[in-house]
Protein backbone atom coordinates (compact mmCIF):
# COMPACT_ATOMS: atom_id res chain seq x y z
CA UNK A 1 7.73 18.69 7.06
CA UNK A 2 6.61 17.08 3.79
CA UNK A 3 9.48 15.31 2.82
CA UNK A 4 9.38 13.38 6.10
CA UNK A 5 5.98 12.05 6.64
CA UNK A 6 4.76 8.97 6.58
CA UNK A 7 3.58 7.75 2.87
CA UNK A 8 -0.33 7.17 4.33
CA UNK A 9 -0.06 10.88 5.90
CA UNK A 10 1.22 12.13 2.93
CA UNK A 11 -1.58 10.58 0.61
CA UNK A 12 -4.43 11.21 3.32
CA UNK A 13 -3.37 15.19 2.70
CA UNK A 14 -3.30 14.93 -0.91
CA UNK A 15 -6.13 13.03 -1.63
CA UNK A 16 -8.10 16.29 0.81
CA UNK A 17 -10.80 18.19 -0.91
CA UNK A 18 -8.93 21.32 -1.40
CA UNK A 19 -5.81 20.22 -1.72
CA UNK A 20 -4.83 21.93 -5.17
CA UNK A 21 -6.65 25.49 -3.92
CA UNK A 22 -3.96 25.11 -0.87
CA UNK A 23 -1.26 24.45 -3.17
CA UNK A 24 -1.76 27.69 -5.02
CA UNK A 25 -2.30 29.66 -1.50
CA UNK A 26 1.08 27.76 -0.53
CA UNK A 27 2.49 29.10 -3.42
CA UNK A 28 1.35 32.56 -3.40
CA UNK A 29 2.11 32.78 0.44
CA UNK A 30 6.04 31.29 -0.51
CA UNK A 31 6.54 33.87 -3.03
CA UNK A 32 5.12 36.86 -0.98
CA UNK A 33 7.11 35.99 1.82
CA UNK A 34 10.27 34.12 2.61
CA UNK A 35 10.14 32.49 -1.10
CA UNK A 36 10.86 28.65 0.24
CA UNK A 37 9.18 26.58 -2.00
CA UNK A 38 10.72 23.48 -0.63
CA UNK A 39 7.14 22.32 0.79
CA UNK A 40 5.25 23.09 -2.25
CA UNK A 41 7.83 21.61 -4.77
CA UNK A 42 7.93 18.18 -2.72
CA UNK A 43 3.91 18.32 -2.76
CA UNK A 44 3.80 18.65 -6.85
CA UNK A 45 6.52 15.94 -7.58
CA UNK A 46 4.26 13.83 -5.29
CA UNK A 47 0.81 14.61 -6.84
CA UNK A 48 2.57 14.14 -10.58
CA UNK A 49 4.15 10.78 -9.55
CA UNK A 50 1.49 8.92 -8.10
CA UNK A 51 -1.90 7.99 -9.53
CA UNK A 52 -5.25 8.75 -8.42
CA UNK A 53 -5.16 4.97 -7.61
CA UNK A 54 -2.26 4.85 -5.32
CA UNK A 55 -3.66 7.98 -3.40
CA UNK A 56 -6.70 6.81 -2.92
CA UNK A 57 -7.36 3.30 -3.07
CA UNK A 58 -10.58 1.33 -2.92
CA UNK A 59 -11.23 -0.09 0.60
CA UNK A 60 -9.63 -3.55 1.24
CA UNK A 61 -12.37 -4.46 3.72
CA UNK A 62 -14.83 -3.08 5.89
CA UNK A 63 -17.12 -2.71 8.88
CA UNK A 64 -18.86 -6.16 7.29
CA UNK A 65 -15.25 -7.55 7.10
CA UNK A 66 -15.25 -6.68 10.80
CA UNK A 67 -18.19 -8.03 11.96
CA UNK A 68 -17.66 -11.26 9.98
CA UNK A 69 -14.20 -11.81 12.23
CA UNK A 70 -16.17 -11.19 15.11
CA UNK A 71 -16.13 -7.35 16.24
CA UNK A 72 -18.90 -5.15 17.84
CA UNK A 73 -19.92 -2.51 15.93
CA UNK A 74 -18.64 0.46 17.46
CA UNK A 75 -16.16 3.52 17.84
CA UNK A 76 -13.46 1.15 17.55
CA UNK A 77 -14.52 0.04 13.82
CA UNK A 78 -13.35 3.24 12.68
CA UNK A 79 -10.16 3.30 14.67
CA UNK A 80 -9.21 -0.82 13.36
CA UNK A 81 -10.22 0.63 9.48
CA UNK A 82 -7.87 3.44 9.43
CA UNK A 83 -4.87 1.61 10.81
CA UNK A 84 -5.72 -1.08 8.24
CA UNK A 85 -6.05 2.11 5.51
CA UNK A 86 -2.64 3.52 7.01
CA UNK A 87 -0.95 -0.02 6.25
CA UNK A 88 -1.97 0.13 2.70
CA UNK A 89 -1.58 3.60 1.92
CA UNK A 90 1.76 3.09 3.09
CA UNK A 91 2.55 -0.26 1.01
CA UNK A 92 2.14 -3.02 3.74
CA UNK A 93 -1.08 -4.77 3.07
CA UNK A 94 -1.75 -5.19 -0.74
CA UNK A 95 -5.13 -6.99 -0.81
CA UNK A 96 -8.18 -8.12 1.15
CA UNK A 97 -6.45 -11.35 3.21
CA UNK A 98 -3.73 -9.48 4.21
CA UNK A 99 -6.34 -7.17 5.35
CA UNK A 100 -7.80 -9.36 7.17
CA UNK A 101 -5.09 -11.58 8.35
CA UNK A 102 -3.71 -7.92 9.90
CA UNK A 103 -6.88 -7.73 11.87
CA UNK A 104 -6.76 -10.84 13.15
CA UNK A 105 -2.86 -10.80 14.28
CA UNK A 106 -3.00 -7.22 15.68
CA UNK A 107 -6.40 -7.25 16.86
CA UNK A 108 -7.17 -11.04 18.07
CA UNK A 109 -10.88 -12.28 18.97
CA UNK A 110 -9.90 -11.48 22.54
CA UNK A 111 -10.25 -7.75 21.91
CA UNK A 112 -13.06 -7.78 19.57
CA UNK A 113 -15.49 -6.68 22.05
């Protein structure tokens, strides 16, 4: 399941509070059972090849951002933040105006109400 997800999913679930305590559980539970570590093997190479950087990033923008371009505050702030995350998590926006230039191409004034 691992192997195939998307690079944000994949970094959303490792940078989880937790996430080493489920490793070892994963681990335990591999080794008591069916002994298929193929899950748990993909999950360490991950967490050893990428930085605490690339995992979890800083932000490129923000409910400000959002409001600046012209949005309500709302539910829909969170929704427009996380796609913007999922983007960068997963290598396609690298900085705050293609952040914003997203927003504005796949979210237009028209539907910032």
């Amino acid at each position: 399941m691992a192997p195939r997800m998307r690079p944000a999913t994949l970094k959303r679930m490792l940078a989880e509070d937790g996430f080493d305590e489920l490793m070892e559980v994963a681990f335990m539970d591999a080794m008591a059972s069916s002994s298929y570590l193929g899950f748990w093997h993909f999950c360490k190479h991950a967490m050893s090849t990428m930085t605490a950087q690339e995992i979890r990033p800083p932000r490129l923008i923000g409910g400000d951002d959002l409001k600046e371009l012209g949005f309500t505050p709302g539910p829909r702030f969170k929704a427009i933040l996380k796609d913007v995350e999922d983007q960068q998590l997963d290598g396609l926006l690298a900085n705050r105006d293609d952040a914003l230039e997203y927003v504005r191409v796949h979210y237009g004034p028209n539907s910032a109400a």
